[in-house]
C-alpha atoms as a PDB file:
ATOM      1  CA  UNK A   1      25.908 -25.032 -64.559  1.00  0.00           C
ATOM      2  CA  UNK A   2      26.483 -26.454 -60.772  1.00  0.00           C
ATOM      3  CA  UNK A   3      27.927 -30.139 -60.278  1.00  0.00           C
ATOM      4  CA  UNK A   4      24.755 -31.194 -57.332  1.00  0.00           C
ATOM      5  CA  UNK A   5      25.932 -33.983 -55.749  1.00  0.00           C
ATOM      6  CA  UNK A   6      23.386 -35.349 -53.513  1.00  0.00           C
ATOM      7  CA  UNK A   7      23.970 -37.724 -50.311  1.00  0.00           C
ATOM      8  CA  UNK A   8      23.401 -41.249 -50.648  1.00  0.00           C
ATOM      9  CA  UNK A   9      20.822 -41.415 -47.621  1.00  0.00           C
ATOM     10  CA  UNK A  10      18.559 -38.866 -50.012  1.00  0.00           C
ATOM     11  CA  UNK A  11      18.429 -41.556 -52.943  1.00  0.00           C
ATOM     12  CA  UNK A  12      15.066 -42.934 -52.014  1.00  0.00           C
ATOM     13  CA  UNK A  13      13.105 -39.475 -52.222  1.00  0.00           C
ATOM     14  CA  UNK A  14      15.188 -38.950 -55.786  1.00  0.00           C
ATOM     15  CA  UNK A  15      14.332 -42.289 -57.661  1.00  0.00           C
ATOM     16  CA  UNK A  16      18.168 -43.101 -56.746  1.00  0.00           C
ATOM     17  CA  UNK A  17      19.504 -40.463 -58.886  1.00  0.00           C
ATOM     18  CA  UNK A  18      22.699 -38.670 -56.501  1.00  0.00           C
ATOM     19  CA  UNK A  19      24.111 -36.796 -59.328  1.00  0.00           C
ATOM     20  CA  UNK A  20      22.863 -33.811 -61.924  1.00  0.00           C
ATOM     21  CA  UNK A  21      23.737 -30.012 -63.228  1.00  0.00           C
ATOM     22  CA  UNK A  22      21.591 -27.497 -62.199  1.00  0.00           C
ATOM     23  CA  UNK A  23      21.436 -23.698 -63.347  1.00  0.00           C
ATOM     24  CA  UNK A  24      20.770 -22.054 -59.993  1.00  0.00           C
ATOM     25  CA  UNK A  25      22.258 -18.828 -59.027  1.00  0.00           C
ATOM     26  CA  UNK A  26      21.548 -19.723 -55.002  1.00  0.00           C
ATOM     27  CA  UNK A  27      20.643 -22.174 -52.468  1.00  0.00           C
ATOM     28  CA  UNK A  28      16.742 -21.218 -52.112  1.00  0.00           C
ATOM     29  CA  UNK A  29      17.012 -21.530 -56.329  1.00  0.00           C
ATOM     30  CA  UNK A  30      18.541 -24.689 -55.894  1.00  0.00           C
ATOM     31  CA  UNK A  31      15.757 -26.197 -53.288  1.00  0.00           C
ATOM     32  CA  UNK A  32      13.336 -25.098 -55.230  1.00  0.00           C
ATOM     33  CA  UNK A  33      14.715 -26.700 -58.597  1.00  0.00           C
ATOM     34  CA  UNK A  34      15.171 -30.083 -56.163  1.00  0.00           C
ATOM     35  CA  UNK A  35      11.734 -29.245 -54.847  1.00  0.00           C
ATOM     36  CA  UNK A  36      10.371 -29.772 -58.458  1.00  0.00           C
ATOM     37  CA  UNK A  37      12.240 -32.355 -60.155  1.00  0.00           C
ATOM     38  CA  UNK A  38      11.904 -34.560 -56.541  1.00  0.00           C
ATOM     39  CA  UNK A  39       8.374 -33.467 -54.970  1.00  0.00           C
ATOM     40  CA  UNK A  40       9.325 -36.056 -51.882  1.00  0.00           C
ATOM     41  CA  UNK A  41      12.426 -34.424 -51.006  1.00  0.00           C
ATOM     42  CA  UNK A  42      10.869 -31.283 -50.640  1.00  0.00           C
ATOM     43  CA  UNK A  43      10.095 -31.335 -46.636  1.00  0.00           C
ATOM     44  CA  UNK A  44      13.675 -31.705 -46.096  1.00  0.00           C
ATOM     45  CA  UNK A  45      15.204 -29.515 -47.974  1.00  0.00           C
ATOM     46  CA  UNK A  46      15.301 -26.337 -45.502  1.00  0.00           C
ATOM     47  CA  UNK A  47      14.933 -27.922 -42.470  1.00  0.00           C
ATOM     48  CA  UNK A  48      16.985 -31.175 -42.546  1.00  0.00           C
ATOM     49  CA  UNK A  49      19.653 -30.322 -45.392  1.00  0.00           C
ATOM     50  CA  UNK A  50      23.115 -28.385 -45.293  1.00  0.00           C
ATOM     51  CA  UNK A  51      25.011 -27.503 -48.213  1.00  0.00           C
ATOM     52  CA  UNK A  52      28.861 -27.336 -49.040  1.00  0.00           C
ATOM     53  CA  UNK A  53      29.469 -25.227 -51.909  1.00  0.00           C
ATOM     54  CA  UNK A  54      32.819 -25.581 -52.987  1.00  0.00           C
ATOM     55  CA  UNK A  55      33.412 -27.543 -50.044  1.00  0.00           C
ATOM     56  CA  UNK A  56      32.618 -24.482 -47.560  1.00  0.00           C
ATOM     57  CA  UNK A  57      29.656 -25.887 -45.442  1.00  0.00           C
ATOM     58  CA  UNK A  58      27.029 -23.649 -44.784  1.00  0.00           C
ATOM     59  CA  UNK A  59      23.595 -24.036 -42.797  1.00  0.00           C
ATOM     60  CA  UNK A  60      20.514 -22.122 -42.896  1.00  0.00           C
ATOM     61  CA  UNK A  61      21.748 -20.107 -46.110  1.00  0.00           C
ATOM     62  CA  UNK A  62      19.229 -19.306 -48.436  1.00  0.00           C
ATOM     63  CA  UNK A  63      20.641 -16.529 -50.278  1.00  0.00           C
ATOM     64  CA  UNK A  64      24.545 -17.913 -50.328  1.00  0.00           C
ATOM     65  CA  UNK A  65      25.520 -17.933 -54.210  1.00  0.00           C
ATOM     66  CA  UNK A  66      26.321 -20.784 -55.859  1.00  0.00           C
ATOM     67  CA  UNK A  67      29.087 -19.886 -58.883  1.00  0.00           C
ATOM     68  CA  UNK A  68      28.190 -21.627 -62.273  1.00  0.00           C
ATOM     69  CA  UNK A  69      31.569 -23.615 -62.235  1.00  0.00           C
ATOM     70  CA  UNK A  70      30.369 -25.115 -58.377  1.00  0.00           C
ATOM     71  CA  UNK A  71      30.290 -28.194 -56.973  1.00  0.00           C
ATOM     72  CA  UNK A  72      27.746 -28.048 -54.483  1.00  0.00           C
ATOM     73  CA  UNK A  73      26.978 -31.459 -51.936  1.00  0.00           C
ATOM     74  CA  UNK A  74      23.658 -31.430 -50.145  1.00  0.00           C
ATOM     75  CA  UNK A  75      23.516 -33.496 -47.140  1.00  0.00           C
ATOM     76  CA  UNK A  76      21.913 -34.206 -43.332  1.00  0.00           C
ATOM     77  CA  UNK A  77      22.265 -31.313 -41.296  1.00  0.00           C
ATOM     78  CA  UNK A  78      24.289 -32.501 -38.146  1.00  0.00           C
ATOM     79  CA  UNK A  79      22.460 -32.030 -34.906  1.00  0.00           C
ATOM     80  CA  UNK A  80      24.778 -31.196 -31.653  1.00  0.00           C
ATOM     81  CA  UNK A  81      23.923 -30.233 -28.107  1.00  0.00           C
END
């Protein structure tokens, strides 16, 4: 199972909890797992979150694979301009 290590500034949509192990074979599997288990955090998940997988960032990545053995850290996208 994935390490899911979750930023501190999402711990009021997930009861404080910042740390579990998922079995998700992807990024949408693993929003929608969050999406479930944390019904608040779901508007943010696409549209506000990037993920590091192994610490590789990527943004917008639905279909990226997350290996079983990962650590993956979800996190506020970072806006630029």
């Amino acid at each position: 199972m994935a390490k899911i290590l979750l930023s501190s500034s999402l711990a009021p949509f997930t009861d404080g909890e910042t740390a579990l192990e998922l079995p998700v074979a992807n990024v949408g599997q693993l929003f929608q797992a969050l999406a479930c288990r944390y019904p608040r955090l779901q508007p943010s998940l696409a549209a506000d979150l990037a993920v590091a997988i192994d610490g590789e960032i990527y943004q917008d990545a639905l279909l990226q694979a997350i290996p079983g053995d990962s650590e993956v850290f979800l996190f506020p996208k970072i806006a630029g301009g």
